[in-house]
N, C-alpha and C. Protein backbone atom coordinates (compact mmCIF):
# COMPACT_ATOMS: atom_id res chain seq x y z
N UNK A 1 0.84 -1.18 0.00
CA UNK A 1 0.00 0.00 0.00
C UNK A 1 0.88 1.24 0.00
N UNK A 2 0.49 2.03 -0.63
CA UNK A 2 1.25 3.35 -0.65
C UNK A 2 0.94 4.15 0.73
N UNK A 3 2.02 5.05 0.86
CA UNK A 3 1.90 5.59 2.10
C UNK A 3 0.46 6.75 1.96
N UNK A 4 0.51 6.82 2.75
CA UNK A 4 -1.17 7.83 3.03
C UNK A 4 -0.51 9.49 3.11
N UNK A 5 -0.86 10.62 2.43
CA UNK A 5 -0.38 11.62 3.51
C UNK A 5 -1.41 11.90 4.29
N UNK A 6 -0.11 12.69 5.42
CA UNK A 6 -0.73 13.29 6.87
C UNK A 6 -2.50 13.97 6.39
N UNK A 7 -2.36 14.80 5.25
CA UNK A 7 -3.50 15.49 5.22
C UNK A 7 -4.87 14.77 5.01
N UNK A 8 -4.66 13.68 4.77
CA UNK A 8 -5.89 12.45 4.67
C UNK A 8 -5.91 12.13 6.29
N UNK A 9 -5.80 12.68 7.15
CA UNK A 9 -5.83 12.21 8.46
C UNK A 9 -6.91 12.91 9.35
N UNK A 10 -7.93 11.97 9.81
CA UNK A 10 -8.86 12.77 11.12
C UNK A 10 -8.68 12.30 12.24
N UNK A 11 -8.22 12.82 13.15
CA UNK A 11 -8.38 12.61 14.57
C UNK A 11 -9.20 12.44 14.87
N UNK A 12 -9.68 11.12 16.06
CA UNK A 12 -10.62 11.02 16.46
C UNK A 12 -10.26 10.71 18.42
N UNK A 13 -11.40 10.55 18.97
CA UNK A 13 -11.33 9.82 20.27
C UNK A 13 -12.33 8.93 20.47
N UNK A 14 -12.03 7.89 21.49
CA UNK A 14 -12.51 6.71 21.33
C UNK A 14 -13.16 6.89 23.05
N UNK A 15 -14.49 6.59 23.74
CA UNK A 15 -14.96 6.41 25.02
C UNK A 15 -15.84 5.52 25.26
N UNK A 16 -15.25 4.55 25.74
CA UNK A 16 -15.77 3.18 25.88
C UNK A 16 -16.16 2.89 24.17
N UNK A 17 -17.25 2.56 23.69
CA UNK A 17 -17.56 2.10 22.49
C UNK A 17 -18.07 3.51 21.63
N UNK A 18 -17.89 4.67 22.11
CA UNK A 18 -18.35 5.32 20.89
C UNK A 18 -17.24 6.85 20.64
N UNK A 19 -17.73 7.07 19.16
CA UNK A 19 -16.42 7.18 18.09
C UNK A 19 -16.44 8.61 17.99
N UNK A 20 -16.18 9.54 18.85
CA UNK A 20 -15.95 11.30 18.68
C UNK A 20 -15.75 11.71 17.38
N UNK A 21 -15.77 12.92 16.99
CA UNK A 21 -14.55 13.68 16.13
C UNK A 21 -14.79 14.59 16.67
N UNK A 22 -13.80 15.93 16.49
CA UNK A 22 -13.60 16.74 17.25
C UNK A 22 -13.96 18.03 16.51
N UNK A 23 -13.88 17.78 15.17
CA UNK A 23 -14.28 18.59 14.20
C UNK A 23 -15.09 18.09 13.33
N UNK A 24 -16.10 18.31 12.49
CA UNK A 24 -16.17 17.67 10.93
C UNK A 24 -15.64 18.40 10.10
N UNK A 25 -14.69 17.78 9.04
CA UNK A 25 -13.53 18.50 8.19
C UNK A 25 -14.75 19.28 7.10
N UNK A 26 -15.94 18.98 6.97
CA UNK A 26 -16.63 19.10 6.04
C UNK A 26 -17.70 20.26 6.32
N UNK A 27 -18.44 20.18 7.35
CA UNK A 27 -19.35 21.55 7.69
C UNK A 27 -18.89 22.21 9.03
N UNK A 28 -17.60 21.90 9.78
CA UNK A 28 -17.34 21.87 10.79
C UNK A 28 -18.03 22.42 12.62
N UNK A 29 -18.69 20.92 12.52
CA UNK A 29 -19.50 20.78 13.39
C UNK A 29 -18.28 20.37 14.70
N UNK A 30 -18.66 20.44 15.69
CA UNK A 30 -18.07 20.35 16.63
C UNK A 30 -18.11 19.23 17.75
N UNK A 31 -17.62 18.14 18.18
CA UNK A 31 -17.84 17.02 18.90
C UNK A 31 -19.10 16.46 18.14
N UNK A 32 -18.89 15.56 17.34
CA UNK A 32 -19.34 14.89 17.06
C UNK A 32 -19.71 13.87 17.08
N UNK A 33 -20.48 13.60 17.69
CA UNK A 33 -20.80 11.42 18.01
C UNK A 33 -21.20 10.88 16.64
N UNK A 34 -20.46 10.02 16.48
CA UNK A 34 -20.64 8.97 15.23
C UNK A 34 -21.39 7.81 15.29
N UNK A 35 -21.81 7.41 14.44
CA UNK A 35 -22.72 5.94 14.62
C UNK A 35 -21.72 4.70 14.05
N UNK A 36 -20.75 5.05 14.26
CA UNK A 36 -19.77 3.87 13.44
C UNK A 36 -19.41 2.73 14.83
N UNK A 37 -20.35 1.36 14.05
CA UNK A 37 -20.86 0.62 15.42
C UNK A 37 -18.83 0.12 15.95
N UNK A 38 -19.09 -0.96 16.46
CA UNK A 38 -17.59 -1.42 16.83
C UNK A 38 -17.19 -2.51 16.15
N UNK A 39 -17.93 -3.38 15.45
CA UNK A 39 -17.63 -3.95 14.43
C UNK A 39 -16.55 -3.50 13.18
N UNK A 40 -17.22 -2.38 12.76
CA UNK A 40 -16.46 -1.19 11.71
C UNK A 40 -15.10 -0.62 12.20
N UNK A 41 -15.41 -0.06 13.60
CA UNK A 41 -14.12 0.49 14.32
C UNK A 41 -13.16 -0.97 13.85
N UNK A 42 -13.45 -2.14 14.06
CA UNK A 42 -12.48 -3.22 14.84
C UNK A 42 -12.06 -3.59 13.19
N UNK A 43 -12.69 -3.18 12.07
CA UNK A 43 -12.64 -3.57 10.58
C UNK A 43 -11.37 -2.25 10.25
N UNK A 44 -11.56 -1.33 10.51
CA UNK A 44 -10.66 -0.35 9.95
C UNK A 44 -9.15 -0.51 10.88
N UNK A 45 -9.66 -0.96 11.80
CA UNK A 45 -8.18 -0.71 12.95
C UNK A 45 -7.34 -2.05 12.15
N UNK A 46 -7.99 -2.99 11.47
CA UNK A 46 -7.53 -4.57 10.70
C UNK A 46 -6.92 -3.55 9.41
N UNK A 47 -7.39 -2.68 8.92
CA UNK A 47 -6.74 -2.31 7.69
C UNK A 47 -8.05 -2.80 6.37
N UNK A 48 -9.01 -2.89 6.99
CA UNK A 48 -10.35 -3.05 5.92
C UNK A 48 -10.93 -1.43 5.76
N UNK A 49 -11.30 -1.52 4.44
CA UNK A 49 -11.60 -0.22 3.78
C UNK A 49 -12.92 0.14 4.35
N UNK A 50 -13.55 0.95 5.14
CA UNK A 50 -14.96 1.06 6.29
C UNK A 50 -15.34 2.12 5.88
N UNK A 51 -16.60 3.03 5.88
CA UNK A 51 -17.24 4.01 5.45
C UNK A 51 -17.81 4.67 6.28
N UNK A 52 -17.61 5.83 6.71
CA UNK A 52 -18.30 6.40 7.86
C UNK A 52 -18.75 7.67 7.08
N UNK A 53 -20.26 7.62 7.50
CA UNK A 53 -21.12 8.76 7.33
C UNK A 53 -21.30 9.66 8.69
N UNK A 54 -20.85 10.94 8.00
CA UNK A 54 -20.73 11.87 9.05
C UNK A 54 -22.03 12.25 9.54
N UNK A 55 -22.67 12.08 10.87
CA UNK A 55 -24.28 12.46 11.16
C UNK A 55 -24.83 13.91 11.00
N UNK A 56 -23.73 14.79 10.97
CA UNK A 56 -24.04 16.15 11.12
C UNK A 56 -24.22 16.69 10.05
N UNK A 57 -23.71 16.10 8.59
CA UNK A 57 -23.98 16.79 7.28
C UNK A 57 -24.22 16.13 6.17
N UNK A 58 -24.33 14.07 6.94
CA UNK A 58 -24.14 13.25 5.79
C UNK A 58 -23.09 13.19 5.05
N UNK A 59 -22.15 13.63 5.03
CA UNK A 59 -20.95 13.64 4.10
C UNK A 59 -20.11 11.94 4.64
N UNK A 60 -19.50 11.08 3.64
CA UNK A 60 -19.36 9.86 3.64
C UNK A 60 -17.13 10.59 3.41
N UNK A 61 -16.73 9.35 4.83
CA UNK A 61 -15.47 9.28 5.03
C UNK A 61 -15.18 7.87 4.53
N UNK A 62 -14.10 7.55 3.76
CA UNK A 62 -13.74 6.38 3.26
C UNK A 62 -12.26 6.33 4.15
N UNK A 63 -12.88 5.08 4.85
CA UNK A 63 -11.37 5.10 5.92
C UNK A 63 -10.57 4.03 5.67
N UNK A 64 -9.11 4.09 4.57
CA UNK A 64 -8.52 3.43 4.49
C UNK A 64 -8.16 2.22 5.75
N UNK A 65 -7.01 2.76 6.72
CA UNK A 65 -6.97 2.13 8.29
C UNK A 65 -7.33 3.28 9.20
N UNK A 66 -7.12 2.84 10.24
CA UNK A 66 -7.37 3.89 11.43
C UNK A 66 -5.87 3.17 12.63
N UNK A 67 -5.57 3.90 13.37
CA UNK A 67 -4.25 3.47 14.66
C UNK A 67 -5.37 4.50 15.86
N UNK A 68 -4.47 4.46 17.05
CA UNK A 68 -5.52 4.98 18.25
C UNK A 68 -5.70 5.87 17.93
N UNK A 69 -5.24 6.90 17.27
CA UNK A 69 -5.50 8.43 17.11
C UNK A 69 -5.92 8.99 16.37
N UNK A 70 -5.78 8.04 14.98
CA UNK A 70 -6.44 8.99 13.46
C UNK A 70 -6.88 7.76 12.78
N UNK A 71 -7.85 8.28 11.84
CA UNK A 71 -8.45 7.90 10.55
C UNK A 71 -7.75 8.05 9.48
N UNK A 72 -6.93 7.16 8.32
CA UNK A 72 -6.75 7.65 7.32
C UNK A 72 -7.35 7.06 6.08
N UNK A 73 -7.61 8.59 5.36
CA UNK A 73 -8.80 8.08 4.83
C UNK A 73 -8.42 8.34 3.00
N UNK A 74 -9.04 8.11 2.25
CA UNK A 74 -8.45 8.30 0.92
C UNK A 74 -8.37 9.28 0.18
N UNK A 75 -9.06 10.48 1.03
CA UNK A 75 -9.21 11.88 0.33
C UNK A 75 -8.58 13.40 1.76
N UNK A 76 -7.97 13.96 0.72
CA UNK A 76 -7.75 15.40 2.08
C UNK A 76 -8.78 15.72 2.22
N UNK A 77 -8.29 15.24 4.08
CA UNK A 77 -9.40 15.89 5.39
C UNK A 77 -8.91 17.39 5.86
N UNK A 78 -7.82 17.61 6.10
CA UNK A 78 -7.53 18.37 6.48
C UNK A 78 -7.31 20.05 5.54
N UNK A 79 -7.56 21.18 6.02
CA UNK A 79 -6.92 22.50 5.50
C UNK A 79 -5.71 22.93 5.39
């Protein structure tokens, strides 16, 4: 796999089973609770390609892998 850049990267936080963001890169909403069950979490952290729809604007994240801290995903997240 080719390396990812940094700017395809969302931070997230993890509390008990459910999936923060801290921003949405897209309408930038603020703390965001996700519906991305733990199945999906436990599929992307494997390196399976997972899809998370953002609740606050509908906008769809294609998450290459994820590690404890970020999402990387196949398109720039970041500004």
């Amino acid at each position: 796999m080719d390396v990812i850049p940094f700017q395809n990267t969302l931070p997230y936080e993890r509390q008990y089973e459910d999936i923060y963001i801290s921003t949405c890169p897209f309408c930038d909403s603020e703390q965001v609770l996700t519906n991305m069950k733990a199945r999906d979490y436990k599929q992307a952290k494997d390196g399976v390609k997972t899809h998370l729809i953002m609740p606050c604007c509908h906008s769809k994240i294609t998450i290459l892998e994820a590690d404890e801290d970020y999402f990387w995903a196949d398109e720039k997240l970041r500004k």
